[in-house]
N, C-alpha and C. Protein backbone atom coordinates (compact mmCIF):
# COMPACT_ATOMS: atom_id res chain seq x y z
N UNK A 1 -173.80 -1.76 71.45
CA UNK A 1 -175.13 -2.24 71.10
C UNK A 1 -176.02 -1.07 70.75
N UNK A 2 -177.27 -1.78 69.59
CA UNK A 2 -177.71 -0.76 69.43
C UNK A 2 -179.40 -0.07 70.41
N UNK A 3 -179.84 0.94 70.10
CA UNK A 3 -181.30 1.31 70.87
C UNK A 3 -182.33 0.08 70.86
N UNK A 4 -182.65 -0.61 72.07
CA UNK A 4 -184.21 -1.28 72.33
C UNK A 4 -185.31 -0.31 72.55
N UNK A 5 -185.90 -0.10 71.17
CA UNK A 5 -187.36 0.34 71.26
C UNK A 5 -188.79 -0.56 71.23
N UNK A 6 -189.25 0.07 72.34
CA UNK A 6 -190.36 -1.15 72.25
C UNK A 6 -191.76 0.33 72.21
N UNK A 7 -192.41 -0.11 71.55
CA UNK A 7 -194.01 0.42 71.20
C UNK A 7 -194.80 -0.06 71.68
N UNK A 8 -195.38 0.47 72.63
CA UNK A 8 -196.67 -0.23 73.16
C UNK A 8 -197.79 0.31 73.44
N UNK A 9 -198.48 0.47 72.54
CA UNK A 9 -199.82 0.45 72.42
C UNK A 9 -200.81 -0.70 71.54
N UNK A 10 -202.15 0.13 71.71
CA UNK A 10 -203.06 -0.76 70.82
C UNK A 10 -202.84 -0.80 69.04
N UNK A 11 -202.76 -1.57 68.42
CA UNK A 11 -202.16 -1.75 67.05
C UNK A 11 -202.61 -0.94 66.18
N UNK A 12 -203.90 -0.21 66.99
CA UNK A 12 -204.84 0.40 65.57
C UNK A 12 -203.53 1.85 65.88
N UNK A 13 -203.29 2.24 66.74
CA UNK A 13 -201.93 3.00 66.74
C UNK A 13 -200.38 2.87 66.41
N UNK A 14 -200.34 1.79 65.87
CA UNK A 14 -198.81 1.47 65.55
C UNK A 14 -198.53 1.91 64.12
N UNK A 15 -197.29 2.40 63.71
CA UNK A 15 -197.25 3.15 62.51
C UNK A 15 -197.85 1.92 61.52
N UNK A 16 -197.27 2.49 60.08
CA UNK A 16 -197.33 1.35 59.05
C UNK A 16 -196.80 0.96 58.53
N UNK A 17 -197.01 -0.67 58.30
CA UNK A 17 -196.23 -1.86 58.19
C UNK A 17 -194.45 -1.57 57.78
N UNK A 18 -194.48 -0.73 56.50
CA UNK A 18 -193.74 -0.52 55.62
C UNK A 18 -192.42 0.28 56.14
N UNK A 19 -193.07 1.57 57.35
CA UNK A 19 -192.43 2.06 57.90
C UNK A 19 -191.80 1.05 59.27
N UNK A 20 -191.77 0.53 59.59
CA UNK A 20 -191.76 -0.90 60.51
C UNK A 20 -190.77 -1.62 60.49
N UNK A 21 -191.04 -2.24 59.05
CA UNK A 21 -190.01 -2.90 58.52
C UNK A 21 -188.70 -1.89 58.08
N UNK A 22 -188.94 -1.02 57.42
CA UNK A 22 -187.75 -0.26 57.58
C UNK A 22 -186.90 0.47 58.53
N UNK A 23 -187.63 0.34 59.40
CA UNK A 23 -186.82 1.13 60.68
C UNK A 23 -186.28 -0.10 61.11
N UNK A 24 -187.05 -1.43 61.33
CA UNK A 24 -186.35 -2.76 61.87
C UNK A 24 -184.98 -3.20 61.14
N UNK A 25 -184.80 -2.53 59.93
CA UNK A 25 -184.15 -3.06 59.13
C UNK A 25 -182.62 -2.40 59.71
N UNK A 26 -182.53 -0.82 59.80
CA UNK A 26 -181.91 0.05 60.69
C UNK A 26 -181.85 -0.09 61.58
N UNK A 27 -182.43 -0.67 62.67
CA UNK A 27 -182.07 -1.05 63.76
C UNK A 27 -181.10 -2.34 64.08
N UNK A 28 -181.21 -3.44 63.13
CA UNK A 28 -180.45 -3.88 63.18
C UNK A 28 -178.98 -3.99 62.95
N UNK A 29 -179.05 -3.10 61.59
CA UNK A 29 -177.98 -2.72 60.91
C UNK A 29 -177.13 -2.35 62.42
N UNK A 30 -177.75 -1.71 62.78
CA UNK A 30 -176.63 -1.00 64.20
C UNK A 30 -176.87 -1.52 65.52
N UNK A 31 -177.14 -2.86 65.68
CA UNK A 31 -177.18 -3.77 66.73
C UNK A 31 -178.28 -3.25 67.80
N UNK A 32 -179.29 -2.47 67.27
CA UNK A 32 -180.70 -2.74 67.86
C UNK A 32 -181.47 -3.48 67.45
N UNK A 33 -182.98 -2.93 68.13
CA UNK A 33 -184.51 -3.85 67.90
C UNK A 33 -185.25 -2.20 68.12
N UNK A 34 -186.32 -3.29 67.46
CA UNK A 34 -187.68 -2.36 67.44
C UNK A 34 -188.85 -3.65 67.77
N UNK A 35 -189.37 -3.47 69.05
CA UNK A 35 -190.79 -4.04 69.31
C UNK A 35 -191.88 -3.51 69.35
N UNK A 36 -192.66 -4.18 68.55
CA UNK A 36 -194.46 -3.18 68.84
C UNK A 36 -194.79 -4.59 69.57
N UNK A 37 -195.68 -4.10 70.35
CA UNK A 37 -196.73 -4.98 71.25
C UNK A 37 -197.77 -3.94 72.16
N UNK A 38 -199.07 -5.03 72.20
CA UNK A 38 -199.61 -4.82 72.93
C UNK A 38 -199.95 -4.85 74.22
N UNK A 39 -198.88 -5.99 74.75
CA UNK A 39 -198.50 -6.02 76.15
C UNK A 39 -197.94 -4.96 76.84
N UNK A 40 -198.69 -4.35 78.14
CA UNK A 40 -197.78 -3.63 78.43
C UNK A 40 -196.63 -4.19 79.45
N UNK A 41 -196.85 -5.31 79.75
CA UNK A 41 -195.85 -6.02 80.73
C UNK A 41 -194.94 -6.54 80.06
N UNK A 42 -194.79 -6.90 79.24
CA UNK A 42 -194.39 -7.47 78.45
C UNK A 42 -193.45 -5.96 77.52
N UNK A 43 -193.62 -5.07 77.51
CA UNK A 43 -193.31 -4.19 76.51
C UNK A 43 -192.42 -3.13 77.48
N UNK A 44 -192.69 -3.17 79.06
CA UNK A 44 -192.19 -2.10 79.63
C UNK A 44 -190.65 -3.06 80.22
N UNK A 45 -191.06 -4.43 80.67
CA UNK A 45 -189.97 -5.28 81.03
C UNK A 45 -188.79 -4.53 80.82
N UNK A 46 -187.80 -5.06 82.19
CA UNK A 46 -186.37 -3.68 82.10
C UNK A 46 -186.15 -2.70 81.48
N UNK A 47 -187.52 -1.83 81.25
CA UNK A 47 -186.77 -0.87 80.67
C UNK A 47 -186.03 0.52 81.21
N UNK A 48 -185.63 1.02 80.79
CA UNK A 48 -184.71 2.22 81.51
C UNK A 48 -185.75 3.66 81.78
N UNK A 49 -186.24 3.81 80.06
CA UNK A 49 -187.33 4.87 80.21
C UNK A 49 -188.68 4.55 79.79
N UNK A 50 -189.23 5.04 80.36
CA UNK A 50 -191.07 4.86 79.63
C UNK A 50 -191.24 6.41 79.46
N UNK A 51 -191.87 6.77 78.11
CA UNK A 51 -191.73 7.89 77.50
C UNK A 51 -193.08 7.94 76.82
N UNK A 52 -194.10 8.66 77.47
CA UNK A 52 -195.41 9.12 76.71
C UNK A 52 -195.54 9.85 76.06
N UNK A 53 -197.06 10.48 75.29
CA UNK A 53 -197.09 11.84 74.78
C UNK A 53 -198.81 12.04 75.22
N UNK A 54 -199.40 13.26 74.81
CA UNK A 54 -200.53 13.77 74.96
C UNK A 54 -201.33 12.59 74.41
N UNK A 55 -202.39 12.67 75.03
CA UNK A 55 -203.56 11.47 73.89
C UNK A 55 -204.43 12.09 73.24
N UNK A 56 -204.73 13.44 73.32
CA UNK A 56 -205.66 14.13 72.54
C UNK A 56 -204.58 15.75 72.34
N UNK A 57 -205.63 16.30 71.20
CA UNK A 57 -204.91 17.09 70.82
C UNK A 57 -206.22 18.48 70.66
N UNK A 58 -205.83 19.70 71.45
CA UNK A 58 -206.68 20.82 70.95
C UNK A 58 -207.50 20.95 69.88
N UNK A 59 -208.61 21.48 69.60
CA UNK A 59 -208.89 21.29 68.00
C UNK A 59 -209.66 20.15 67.83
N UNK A 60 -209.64 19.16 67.95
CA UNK A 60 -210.07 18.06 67.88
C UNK A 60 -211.41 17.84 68.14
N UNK A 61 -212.59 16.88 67.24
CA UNK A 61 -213.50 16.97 67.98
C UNK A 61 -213.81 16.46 69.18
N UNK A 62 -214.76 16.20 70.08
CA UNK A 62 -215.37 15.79 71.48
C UNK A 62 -214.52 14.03 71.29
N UNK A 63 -215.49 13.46 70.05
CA UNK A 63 -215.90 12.49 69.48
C UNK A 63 -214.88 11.66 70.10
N UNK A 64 -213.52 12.40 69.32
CA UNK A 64 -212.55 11.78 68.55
C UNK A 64 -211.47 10.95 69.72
N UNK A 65 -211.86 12.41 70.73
CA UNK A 65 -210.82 12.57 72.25
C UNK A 65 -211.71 11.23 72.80
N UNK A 66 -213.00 11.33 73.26
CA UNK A 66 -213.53 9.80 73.44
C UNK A 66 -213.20 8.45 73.01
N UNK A 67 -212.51 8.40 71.94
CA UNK A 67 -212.59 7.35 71.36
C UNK A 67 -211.17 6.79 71.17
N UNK A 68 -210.24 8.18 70.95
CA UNK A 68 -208.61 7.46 71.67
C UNK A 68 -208.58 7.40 73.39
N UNK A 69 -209.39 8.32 74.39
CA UNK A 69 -209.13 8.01 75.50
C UNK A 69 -209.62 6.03 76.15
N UNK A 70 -210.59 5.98 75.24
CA UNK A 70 -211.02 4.20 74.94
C UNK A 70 -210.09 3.52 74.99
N UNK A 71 -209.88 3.95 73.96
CA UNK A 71 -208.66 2.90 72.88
C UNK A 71 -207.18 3.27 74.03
N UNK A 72 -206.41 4.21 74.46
CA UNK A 72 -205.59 4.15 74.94
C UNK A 72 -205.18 3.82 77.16
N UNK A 73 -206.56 3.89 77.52
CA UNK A 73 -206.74 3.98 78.67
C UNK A 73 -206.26 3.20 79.44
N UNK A 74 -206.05 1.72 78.88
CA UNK A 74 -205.04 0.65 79.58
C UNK A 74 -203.39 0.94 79.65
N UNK A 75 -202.95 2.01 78.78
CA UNK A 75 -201.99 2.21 78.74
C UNK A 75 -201.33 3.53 79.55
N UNK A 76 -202.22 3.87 80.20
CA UNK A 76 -201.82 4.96 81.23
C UNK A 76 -200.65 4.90 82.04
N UNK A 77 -199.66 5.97 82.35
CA UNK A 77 -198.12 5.50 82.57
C UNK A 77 -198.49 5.95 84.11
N UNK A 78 -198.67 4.68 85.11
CA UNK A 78 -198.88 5.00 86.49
C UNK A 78 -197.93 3.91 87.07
N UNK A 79 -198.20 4.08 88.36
CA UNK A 79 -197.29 3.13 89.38
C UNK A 79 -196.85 1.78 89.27
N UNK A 80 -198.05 1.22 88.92
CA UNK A 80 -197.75 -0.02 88.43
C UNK A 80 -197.32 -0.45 87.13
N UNK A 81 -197.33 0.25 86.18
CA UNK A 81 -196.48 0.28 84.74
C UNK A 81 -195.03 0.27 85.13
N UNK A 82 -194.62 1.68 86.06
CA UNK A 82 -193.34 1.52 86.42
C UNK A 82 -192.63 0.74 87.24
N UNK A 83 -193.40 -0.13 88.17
CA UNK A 83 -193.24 -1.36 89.02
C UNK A 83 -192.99 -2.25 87.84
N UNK A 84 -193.99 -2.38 86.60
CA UNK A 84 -193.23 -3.89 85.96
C UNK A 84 -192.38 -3.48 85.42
N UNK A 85 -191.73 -2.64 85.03
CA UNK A 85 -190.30 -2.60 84.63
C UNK A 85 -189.35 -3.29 85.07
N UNK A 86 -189.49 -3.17 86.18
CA UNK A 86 -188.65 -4.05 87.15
C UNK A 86 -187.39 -3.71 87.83
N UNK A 87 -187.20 -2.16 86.93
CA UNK A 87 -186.28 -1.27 87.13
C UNK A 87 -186.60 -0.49 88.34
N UNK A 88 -185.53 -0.72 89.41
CA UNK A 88 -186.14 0.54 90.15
C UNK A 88 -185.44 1.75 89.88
N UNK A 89 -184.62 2.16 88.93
CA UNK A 89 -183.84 3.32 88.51
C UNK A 89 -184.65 3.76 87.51
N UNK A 90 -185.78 3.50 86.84
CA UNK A 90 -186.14 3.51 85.65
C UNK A 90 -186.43 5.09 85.74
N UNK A 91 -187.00 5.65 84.18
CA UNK A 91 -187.13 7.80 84.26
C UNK A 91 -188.98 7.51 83.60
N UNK A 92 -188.99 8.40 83.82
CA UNK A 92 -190.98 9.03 83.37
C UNK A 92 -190.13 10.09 82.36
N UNK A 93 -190.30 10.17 81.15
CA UNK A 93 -190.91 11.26 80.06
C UNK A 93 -191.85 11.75 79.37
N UNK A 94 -192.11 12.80 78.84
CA UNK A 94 -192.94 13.31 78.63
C UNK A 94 -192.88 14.57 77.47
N UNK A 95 -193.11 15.06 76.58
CA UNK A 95 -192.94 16.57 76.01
C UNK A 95 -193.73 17.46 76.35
N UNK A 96 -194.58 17.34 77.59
CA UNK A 96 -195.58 18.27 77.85
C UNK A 96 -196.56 18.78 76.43
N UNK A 97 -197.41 20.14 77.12
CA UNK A 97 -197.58 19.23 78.99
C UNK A 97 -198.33 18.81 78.36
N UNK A 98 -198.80 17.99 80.15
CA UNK A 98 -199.11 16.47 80.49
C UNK A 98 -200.43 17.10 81.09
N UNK A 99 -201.50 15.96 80.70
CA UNK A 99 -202.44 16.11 81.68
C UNK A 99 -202.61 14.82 82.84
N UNK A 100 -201.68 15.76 84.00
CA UNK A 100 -201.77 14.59 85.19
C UNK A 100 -202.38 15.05 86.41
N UNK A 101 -203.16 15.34 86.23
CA UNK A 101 -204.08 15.82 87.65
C UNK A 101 -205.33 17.25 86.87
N UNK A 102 -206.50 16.63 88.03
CA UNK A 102 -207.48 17.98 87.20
C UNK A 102 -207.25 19.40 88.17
N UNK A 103 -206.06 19.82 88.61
CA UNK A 103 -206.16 21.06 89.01
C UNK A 103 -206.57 22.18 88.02
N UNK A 104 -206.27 21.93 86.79
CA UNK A 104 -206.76 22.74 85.66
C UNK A 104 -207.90 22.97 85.28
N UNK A 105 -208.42 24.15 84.65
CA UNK A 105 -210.10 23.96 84.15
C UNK A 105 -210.27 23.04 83.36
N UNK A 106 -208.88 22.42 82.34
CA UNK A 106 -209.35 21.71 81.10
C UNK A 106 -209.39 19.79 82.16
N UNK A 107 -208.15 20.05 83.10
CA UNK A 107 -208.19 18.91 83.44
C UNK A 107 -209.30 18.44 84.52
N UNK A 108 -209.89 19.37 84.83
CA UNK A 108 -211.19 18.92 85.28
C UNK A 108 -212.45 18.62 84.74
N UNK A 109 -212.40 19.35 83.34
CA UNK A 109 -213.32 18.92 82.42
C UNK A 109 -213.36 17.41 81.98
N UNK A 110 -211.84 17.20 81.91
CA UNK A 110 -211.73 15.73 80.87
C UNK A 110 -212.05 14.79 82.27
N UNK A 111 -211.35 14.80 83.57
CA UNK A 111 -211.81 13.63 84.85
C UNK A 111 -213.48 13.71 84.76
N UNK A 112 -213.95 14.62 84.49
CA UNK A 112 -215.57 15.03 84.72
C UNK A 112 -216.44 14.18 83.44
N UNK A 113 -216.06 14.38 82.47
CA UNK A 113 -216.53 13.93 81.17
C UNK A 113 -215.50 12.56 80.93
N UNK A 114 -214.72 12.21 81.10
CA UNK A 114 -213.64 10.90 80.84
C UNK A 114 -213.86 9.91 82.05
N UNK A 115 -213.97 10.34 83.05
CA UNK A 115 -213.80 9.26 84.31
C UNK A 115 -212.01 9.38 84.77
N UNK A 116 -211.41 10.70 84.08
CA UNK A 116 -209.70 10.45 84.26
C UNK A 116 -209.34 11.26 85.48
N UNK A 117 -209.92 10.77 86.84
CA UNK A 117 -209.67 11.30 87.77
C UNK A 117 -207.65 10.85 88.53
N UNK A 118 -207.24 12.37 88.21
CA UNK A 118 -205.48 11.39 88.84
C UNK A 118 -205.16 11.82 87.33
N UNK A 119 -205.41 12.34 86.47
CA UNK A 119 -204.15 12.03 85.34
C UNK A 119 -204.99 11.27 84.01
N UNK A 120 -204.97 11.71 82.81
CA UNK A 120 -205.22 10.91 81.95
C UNK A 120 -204.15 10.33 81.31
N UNK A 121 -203.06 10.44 80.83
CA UNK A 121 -201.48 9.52 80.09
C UNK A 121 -200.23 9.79 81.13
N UNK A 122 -200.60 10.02 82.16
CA UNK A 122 -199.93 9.54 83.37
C UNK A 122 -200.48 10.05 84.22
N UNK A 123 -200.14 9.32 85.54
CA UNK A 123 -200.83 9.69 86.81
C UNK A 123 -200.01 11.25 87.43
N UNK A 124 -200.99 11.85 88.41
CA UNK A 124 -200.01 12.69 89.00
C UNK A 124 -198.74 12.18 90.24
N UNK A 125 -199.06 10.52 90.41
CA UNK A 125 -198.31 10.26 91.19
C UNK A 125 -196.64 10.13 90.50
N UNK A 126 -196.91 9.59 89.39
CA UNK A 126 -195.78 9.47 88.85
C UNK A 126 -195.03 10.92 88.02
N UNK A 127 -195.98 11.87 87.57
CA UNK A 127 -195.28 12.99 87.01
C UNK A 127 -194.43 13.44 87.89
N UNK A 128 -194.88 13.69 88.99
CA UNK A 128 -194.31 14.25 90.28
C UNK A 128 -193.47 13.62 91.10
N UNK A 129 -193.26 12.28 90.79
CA UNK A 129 -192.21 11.72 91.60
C UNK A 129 -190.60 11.84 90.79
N UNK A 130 -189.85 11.18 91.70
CA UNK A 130 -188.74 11.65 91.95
C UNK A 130 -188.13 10.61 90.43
N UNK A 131 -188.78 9.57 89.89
CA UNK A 131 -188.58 8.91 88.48
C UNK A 131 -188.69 9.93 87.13
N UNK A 132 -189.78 11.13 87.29
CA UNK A 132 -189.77 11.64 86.64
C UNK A 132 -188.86 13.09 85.99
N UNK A 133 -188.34 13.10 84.91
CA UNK A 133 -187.36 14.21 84.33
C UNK A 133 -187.85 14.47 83.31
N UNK A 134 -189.20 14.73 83.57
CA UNK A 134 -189.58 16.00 82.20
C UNK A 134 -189.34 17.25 82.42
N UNK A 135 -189.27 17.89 83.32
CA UNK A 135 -188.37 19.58 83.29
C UNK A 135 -186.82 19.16 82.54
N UNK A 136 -185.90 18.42 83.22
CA UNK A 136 -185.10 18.14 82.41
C UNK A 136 -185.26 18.28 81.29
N UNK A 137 -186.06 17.32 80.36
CA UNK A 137 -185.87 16.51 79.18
C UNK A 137 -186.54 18.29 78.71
N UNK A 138 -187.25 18.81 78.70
CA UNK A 138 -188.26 19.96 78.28
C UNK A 138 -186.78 21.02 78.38
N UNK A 139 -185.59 21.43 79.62
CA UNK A 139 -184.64 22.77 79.20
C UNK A 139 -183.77 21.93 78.37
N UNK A 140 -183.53 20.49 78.08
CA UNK A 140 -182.93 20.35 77.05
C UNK A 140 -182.94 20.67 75.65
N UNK A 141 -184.45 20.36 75.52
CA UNK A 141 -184.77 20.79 74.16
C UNK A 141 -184.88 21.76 73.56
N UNK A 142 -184.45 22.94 75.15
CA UNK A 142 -184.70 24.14 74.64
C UNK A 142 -183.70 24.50 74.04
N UNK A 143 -182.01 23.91 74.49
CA UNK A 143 -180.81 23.72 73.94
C UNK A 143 -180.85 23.27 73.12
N UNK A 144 -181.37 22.71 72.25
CA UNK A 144 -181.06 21.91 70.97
C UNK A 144 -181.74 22.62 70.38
N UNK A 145 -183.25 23.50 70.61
CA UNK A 145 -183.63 24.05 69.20
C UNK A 145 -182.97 25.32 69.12
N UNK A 146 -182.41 25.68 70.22
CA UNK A 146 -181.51 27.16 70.38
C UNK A 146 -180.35 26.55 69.21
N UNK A 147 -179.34 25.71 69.41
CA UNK A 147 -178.25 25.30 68.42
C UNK A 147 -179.20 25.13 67.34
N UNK A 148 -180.31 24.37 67.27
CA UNK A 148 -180.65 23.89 65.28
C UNK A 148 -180.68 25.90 64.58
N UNK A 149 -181.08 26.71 65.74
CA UNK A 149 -181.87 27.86 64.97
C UNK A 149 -180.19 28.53 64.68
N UNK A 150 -179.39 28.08 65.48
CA UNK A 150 -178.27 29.04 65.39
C UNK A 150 -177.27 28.95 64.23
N UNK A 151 -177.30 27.05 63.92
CA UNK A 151 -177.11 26.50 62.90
C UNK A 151 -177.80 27.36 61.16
N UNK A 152 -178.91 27.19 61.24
CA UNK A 152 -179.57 27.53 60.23
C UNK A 152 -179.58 28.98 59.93
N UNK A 153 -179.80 30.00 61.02
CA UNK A 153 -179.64 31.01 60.71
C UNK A 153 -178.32 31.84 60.42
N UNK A 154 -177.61 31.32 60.76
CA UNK A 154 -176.09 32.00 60.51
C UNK A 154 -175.84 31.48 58.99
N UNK A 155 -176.26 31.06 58.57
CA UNK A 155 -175.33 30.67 57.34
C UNK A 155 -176.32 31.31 56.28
């Protein structure tokens, strides 16, 4: 069988249409799915991994970080996200870093100015628990871009 991907966020974040349909189209071809929804109960249901990324990005204005932390704030990957899974084996990912706790100057800025006390796109309860394998998933990748560079440069 093929990969169940499910997308879940708010729609004004979901790629476009076109790209959608074509990946659905590939997914089937090889006995997957692709779900977008806005449910997150509905979207995390059995799944194996729940896999975030940053919600703001350096550079960026004040404005902008306000206005996806809005828009994405229901979707914060905490305890109870990973409770409806329903999985209790389920993994936390991540590509770093993560802002999950304000021990940082920046992460105390954003709980101070955001209200994201604990973590803004995951909690620190969950980075830190024993579900989570982002050190993993992070020396893997260091293996794979070590082979892509070794690939490319030798030849």
């Amino acid at each position: 069988t093929g990969l169940d991907l499910r997308l879940v966020a708010p729609q004004a974040c979901w790629p476009e249409a076109a790209l959608v349909t074509e990946c659905r189209a590939l997914a089937q071809q090889n006995g997957g799915n692709i779900t977008l929804t806005e449910d997150v109960a509905k979207g995390v249901e059995g799944a194996d991994f729940i896999y975030t990324d940053v919600w703001v990005s350096m550079g960026e204005a004040k404005e902008k970080w306000a206005e996806r932390i809005a828009l994405l704030r229901d979707y914060q990957v905490n305890s109870k996200m990973m409770q409806l899974t329903g999985n209790p084996e389920v993994k936390f990912l991540h590509c770093l870093p993560a802002f999950h706790d304000d021990q940082t100057t920046l992460g105390k800025k954003m709980a101070e100015e955001f209200g994201l006390h604990g973590g803004m796109e995951v909690t620190d309860e969950v980075f830190e628990s024993a579900a989570s394998i982002v050190f993993d998933q992070a020396e893997n990748r260091m293996h794979t871009i070590k082979a892509v560079m070794v690939v490319t440069l030798s030849k």
